[in-house]
N, C-alpha and C. Protein backbone atom coordinates (compact mmCIF):
# COMPACT_ATOMS: atom_id res chain seq x y z
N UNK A 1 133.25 97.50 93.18
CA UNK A 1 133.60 96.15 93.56
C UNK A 1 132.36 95.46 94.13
N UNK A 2 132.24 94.53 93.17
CA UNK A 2 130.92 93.89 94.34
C UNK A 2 131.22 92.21 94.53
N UNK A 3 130.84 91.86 95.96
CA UNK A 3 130.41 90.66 96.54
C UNK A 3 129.66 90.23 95.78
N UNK A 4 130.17 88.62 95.42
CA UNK A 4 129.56 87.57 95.47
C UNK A 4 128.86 86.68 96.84
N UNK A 5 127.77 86.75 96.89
CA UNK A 5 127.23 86.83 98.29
C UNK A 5 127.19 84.94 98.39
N UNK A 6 126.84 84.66 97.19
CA UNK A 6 126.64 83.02 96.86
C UNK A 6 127.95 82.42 97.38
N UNK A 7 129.17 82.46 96.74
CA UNK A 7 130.41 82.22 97.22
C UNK A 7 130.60 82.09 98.54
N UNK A 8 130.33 83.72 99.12
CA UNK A 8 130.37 83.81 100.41
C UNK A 8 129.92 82.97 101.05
N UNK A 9 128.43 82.79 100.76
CA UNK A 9 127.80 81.94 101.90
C UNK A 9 127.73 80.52 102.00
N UNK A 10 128.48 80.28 100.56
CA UNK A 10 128.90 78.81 100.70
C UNK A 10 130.08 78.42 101.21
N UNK A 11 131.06 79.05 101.37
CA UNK A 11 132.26 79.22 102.49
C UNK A 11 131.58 78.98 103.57
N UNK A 12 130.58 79.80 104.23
CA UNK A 12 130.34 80.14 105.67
C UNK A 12 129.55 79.16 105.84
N UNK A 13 128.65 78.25 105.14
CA UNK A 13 128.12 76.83 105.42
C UNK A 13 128.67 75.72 105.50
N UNK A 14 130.05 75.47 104.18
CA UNK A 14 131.14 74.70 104.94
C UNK A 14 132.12 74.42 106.05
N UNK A 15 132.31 75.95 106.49
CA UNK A 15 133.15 76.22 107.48
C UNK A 15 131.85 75.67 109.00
N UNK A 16 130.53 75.91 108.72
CA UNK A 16 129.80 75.41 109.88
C UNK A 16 129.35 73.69 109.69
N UNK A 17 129.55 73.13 108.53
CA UNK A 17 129.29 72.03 108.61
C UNK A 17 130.57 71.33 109.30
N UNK A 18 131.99 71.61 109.03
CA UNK A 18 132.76 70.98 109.75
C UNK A 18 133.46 71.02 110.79
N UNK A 19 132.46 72.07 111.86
CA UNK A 19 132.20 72.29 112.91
C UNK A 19 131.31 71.35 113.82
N UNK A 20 131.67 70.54 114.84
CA UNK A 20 131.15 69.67 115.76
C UNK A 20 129.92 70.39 116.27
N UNK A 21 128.81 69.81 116.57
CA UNK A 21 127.30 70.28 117.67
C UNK A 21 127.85 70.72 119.00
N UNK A 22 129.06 70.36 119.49
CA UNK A 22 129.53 70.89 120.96
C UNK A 22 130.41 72.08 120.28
N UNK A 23 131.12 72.26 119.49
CA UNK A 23 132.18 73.38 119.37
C UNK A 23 130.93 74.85 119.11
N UNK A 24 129.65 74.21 118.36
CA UNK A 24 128.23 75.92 117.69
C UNK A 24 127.78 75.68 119.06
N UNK A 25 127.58 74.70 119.61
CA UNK A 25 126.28 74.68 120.89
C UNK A 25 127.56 74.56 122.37
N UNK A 26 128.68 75.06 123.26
CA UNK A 26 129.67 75.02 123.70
C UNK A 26 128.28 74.67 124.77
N UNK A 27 128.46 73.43 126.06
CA UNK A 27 127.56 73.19 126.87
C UNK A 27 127.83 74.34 128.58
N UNK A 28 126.70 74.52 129.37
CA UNK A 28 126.53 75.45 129.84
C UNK A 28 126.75 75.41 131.47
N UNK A 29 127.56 74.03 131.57
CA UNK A 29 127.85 73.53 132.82
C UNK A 29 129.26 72.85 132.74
N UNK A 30 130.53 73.47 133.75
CA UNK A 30 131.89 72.73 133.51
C UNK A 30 131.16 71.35 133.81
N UNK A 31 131.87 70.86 133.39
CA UNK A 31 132.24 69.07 133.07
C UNK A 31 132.88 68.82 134.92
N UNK A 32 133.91 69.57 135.60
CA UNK A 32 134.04 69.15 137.25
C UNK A 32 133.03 68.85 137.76
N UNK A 33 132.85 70.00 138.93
CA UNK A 33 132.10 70.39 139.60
C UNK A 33 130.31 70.03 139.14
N UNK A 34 130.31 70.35 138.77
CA UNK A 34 128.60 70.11 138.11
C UNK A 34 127.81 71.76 138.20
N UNK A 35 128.60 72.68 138.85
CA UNK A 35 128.33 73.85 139.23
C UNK A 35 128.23 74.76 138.04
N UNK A 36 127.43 75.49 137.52
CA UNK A 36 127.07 76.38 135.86
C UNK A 36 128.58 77.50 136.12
N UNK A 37 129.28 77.27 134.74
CA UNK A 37 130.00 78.23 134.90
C UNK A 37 129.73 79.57 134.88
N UNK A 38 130.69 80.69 135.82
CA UNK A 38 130.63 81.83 135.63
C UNK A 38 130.83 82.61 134.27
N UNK A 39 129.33 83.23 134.12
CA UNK A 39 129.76 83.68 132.69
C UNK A 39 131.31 84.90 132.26
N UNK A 40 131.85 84.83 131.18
CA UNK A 40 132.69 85.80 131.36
C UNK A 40 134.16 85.10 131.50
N UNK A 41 133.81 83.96 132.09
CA UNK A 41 135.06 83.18 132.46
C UNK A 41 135.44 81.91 132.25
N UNK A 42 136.32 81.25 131.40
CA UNK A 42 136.12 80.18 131.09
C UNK A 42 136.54 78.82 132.27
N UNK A 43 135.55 78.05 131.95
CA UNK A 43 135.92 76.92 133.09
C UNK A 43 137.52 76.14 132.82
N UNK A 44 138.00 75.87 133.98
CA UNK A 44 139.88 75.38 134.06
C UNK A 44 139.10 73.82 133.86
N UNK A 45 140.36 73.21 132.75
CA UNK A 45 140.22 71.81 132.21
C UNK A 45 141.79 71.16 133.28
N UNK A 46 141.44 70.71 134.13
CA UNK A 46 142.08 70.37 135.00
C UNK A 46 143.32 68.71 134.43
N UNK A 47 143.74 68.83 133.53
CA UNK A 47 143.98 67.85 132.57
C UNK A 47 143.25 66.77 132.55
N UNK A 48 142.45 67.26 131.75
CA UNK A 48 141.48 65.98 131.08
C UNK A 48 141.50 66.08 129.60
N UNK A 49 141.34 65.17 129.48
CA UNK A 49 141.35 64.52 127.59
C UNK A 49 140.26 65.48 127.25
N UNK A 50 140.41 66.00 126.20
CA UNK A 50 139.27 66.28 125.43
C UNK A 50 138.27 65.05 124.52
N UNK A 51 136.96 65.52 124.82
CA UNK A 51 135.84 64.97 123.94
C UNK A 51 136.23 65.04 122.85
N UNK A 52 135.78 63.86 122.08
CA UNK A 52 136.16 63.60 120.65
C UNK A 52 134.86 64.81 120.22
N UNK A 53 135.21 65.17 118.86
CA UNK A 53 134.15 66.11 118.41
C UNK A 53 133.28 65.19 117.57
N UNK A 54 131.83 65.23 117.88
CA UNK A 54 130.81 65.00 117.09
C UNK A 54 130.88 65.99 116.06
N UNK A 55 130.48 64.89 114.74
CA UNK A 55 129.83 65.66 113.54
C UNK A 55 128.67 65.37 113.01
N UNK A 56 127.86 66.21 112.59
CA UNK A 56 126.66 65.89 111.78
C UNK A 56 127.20 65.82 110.57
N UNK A 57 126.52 64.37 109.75
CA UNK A 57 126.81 64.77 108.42
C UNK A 57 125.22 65.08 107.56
N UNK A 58 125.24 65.24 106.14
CA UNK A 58 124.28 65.85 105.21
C UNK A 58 123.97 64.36 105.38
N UNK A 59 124.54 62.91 104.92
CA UNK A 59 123.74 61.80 104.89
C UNK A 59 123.30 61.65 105.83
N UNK A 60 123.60 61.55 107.38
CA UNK A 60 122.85 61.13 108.49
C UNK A 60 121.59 62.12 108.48
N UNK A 61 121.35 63.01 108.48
CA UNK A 61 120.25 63.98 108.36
C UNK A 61 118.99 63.69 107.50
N UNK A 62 119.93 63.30 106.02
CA UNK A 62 118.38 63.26 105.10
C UNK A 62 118.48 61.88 105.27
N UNK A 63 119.01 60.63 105.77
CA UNK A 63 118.42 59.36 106.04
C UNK A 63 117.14 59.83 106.97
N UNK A 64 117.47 60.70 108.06
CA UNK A 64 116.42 60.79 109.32
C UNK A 64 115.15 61.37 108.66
N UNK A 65 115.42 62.40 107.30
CA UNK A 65 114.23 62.91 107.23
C UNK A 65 113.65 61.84 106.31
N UNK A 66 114.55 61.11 105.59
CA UNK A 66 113.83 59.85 104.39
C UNK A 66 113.01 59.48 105.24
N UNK A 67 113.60 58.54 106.65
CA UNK A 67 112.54 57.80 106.98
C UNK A 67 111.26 58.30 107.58
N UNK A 68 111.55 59.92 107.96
CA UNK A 68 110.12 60.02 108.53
C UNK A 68 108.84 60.12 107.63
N UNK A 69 109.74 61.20 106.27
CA UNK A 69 108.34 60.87 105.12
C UNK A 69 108.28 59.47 105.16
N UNK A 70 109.03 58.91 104.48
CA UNK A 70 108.42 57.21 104.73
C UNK A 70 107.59 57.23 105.63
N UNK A 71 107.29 57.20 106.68
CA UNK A 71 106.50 56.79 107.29
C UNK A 71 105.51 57.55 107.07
N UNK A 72 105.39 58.99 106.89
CA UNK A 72 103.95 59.86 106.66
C UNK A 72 103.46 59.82 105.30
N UNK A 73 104.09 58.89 104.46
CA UNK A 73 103.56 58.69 103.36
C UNK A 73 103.15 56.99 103.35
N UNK A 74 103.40 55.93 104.30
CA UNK A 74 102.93 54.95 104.61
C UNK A 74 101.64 54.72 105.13
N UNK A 75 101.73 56.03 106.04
CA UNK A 75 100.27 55.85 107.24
C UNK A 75 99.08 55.85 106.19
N UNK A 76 98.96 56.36 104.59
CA UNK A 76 97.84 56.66 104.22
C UNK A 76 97.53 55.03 103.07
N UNK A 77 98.52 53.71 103.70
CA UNK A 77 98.27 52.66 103.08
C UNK A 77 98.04 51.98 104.42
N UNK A 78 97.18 52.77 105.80
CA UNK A 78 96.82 51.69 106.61
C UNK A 78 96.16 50.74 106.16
N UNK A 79 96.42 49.32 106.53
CA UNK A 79 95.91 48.52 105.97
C UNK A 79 94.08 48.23 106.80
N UNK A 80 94.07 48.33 108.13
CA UNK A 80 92.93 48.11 109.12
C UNK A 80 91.80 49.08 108.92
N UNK A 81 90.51 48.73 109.44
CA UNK A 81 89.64 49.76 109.67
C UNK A 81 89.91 50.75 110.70
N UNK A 82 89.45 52.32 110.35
CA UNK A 82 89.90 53.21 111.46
C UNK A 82 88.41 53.58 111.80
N UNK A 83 87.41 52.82 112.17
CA UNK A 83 86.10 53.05 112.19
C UNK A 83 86.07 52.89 113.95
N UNK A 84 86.59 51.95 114.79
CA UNK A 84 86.64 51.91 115.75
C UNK A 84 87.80 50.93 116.39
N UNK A 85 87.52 50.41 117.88
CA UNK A 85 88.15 49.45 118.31
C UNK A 85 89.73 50.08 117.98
N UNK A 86 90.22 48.28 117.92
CA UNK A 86 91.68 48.56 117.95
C UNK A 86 92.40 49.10 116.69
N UNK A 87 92.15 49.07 115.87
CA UNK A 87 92.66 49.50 114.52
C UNK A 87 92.09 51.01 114.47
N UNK A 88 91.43 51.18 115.11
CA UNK A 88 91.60 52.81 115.49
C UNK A 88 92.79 53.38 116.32
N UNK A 89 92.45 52.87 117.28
CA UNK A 89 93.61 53.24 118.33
C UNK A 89 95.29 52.75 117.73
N UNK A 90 95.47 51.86 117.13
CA UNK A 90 96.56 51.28 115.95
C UNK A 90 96.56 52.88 114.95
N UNK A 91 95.81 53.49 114.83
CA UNK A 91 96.30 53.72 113.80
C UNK A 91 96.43 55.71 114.55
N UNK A 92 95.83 55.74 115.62
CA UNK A 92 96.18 56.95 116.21
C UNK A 92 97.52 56.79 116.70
N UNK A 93 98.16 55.68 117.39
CA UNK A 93 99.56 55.60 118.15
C UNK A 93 100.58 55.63 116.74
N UNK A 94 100.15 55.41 114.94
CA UNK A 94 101.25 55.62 113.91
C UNK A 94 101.19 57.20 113.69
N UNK A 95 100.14 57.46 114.09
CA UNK A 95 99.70 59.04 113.36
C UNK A 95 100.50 60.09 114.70
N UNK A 96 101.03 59.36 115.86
CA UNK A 96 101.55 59.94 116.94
C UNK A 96 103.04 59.40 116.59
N UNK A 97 103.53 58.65 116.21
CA UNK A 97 104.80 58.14 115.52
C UNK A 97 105.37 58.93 114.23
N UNK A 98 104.76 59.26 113.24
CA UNK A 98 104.51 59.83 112.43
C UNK A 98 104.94 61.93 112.85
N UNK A 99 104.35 62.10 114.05
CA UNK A 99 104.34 63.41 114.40
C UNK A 99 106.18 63.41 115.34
N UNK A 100 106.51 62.05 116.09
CA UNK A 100 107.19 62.45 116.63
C UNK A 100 108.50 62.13 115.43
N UNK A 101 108.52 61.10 114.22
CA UNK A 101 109.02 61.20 113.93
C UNK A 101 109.51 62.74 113.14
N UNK A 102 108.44 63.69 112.56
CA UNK A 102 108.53 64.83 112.06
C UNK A 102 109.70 65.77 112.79
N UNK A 103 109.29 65.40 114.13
CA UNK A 103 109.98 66.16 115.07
C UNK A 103 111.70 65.98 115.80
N UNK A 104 111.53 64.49 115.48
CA UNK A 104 113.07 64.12 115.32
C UNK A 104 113.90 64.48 114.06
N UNK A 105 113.37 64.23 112.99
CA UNK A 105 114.04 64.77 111.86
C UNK A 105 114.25 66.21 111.90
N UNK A 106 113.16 67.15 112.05
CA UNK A 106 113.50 68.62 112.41
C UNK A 106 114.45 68.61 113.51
N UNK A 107 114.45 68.55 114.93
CA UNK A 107 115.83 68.92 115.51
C UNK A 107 116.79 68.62 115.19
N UNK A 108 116.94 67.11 113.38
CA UNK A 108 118.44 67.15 113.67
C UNK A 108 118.76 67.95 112.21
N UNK A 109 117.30 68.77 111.20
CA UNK A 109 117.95 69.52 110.32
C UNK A 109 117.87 70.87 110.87
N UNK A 110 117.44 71.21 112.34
CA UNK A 110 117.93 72.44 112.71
C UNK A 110 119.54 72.64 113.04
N UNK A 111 119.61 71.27 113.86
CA UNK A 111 121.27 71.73 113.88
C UNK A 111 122.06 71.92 112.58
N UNK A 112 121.89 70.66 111.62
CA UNK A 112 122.54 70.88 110.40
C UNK A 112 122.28 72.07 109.76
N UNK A 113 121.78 73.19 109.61
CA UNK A 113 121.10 74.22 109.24
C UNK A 113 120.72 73.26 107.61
N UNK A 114 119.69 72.77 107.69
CA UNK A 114 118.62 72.39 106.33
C UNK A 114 117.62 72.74 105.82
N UNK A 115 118.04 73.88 105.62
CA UNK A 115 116.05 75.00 105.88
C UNK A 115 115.10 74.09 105.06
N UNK A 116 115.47 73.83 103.84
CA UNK A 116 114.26 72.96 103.02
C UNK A 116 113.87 71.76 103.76
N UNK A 117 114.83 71.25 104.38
CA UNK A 117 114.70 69.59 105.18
C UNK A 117 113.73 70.50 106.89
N UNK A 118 113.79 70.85 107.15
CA UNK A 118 113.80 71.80 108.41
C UNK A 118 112.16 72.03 107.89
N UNK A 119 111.61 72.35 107.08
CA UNK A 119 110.28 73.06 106.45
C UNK A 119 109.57 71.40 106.32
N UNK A 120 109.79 70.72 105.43
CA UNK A 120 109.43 69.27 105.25
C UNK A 120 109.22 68.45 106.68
N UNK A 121 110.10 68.74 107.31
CA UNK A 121 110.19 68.39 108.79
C UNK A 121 108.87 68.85 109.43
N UNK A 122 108.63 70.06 109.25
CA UNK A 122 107.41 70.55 110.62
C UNK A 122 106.50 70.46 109.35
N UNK A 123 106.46 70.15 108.02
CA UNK A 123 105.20 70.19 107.82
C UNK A 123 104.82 68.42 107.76
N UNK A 124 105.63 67.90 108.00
CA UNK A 124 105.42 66.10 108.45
C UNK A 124 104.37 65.72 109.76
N UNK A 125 105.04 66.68 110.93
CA UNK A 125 104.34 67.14 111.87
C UNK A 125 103.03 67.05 112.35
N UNK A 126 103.15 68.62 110.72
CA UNK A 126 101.31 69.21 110.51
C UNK A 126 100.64 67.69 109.84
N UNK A 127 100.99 67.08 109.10
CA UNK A 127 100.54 66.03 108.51
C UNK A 127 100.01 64.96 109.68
N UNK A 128 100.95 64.71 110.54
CA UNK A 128 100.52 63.70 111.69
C UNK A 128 99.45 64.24 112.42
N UNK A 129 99.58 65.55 112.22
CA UNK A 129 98.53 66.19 113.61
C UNK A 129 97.05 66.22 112.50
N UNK A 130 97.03 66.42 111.47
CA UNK A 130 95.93 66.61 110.56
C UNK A 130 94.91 64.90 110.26
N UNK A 131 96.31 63.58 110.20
CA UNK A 131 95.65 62.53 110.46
C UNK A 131 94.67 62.24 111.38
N UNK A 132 95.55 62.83 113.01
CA UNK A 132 94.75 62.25 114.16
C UNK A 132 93.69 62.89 114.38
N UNK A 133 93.90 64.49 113.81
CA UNK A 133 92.35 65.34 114.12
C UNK A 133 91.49 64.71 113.35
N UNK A 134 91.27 64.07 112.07
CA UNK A 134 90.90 63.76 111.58
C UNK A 134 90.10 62.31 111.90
N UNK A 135 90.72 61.87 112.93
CA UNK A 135 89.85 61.06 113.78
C UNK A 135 89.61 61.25 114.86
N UNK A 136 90.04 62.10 115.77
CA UNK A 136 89.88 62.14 117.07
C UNK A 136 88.65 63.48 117.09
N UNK A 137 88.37 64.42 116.18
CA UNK A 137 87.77 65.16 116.16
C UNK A 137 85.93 64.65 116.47
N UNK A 138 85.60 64.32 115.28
CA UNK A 138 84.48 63.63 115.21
C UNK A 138 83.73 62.73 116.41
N UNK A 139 85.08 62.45 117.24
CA UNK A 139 84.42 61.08 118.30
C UNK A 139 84.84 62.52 119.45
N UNK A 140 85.13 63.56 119.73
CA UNK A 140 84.74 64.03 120.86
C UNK A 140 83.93 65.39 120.64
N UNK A 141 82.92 65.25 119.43
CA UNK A 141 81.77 66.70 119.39
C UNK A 141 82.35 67.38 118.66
N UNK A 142 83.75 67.40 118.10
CA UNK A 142 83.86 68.85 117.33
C UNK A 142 83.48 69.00 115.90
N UNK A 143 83.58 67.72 115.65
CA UNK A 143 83.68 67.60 114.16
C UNK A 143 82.28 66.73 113.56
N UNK A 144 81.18 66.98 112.52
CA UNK A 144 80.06 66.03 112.22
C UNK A 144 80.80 65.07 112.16
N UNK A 145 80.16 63.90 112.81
CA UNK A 145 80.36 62.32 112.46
C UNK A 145 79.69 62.31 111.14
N UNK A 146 80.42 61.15 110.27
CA UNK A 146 80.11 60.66 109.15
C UNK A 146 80.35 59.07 108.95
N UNK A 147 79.94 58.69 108.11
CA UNK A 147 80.05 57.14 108.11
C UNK A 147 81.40 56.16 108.19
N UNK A 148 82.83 56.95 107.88
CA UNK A 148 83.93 56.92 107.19
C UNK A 148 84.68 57.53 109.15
N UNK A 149 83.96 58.36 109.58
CA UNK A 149 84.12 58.35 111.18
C UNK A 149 83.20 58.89 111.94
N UNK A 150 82.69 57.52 112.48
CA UNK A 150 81.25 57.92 113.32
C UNK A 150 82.23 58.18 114.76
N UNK A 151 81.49 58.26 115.26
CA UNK A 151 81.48 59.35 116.38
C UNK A 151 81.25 58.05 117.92
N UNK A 152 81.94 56.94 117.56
CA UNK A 152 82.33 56.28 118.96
C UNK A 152 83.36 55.50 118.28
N UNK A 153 84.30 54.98 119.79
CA UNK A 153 85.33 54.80 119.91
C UNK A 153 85.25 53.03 119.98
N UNK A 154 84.83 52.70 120.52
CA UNK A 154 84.85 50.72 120.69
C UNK A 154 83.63 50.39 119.89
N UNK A 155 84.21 49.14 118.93
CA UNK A 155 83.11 48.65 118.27
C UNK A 155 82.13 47.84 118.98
N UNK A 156 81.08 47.43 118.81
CA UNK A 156 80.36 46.46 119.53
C UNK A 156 78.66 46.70 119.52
């Protein structure tokens, strides 16, 4: 007799997708008191309404990761010079936008479990962090200055 493991595990990904972020992640402080519950024991719901359950869906997720490539595939149509001055610094605060967006999209395809979206995610990241080294390197000694990025920061 053998398992179909595929089947299986597509059961066990539906059954976690229509599972709420509070029912996989249960929070680690009763809702009374403010006091961390005792482990072992569940905290008394003293009649109170229950929280509506949050869901993640598959569209809210890959909208979050659309827009962050969007944006890490935008940054390389800056329109300004990144030679100095402000259109430098303009274009280090997108390349820091760019990284945090990577990083918003990854925490929300870790919860969704999105391994491919989840991988795209931190390598969006590496992409933001590879822009800014790419200028910030050169202007503090690590990297040869070149014409394309000399090695100061304010034009003048």
């Amino acid at each position: 007799m053998s398992t179909d493991w595929d089947k299986e595990l597509r059961k066990i990904d539906q059954q976690l997708e229509s599972l709420s972020d509070d029912a996989l992640l249960p929070q680690q402080q009763a809702k009374g008191g403010g006091k961390p519950a005792k482990p072992g024991k569940a905290a008394p719901a003293p009649n109170a309404p229950a929280a509506p359950a949050r869901t993640t869906s598959t569209l809210g997720v890959l909208a979050r990761l659309l827009l962050a490539i969007a944006l890490g595939v935008a940054i390389m149509f800056w329109p300004y010079s990144t030679k100095c001055g402000m259109g430098l610094f303009g274009y280090l605060a997108a390349s820091v936008v760019v990284i945090v967006a990577g990083g918003w999209s990854a925490i929300w395809t870790w919860r969704h479990r999105s391994a491919s979206g989840h991988v795209l995610s931190l390598l969006l990241i590496l992409w933001g962090a590879l822009l800014a080294a790419q200028q910030v390197l050169p202007r503090i000694g690590y990297a040869k200055p070149d014409p394309a990025h000399p090695a100061i920061w304010m034009c003048g």
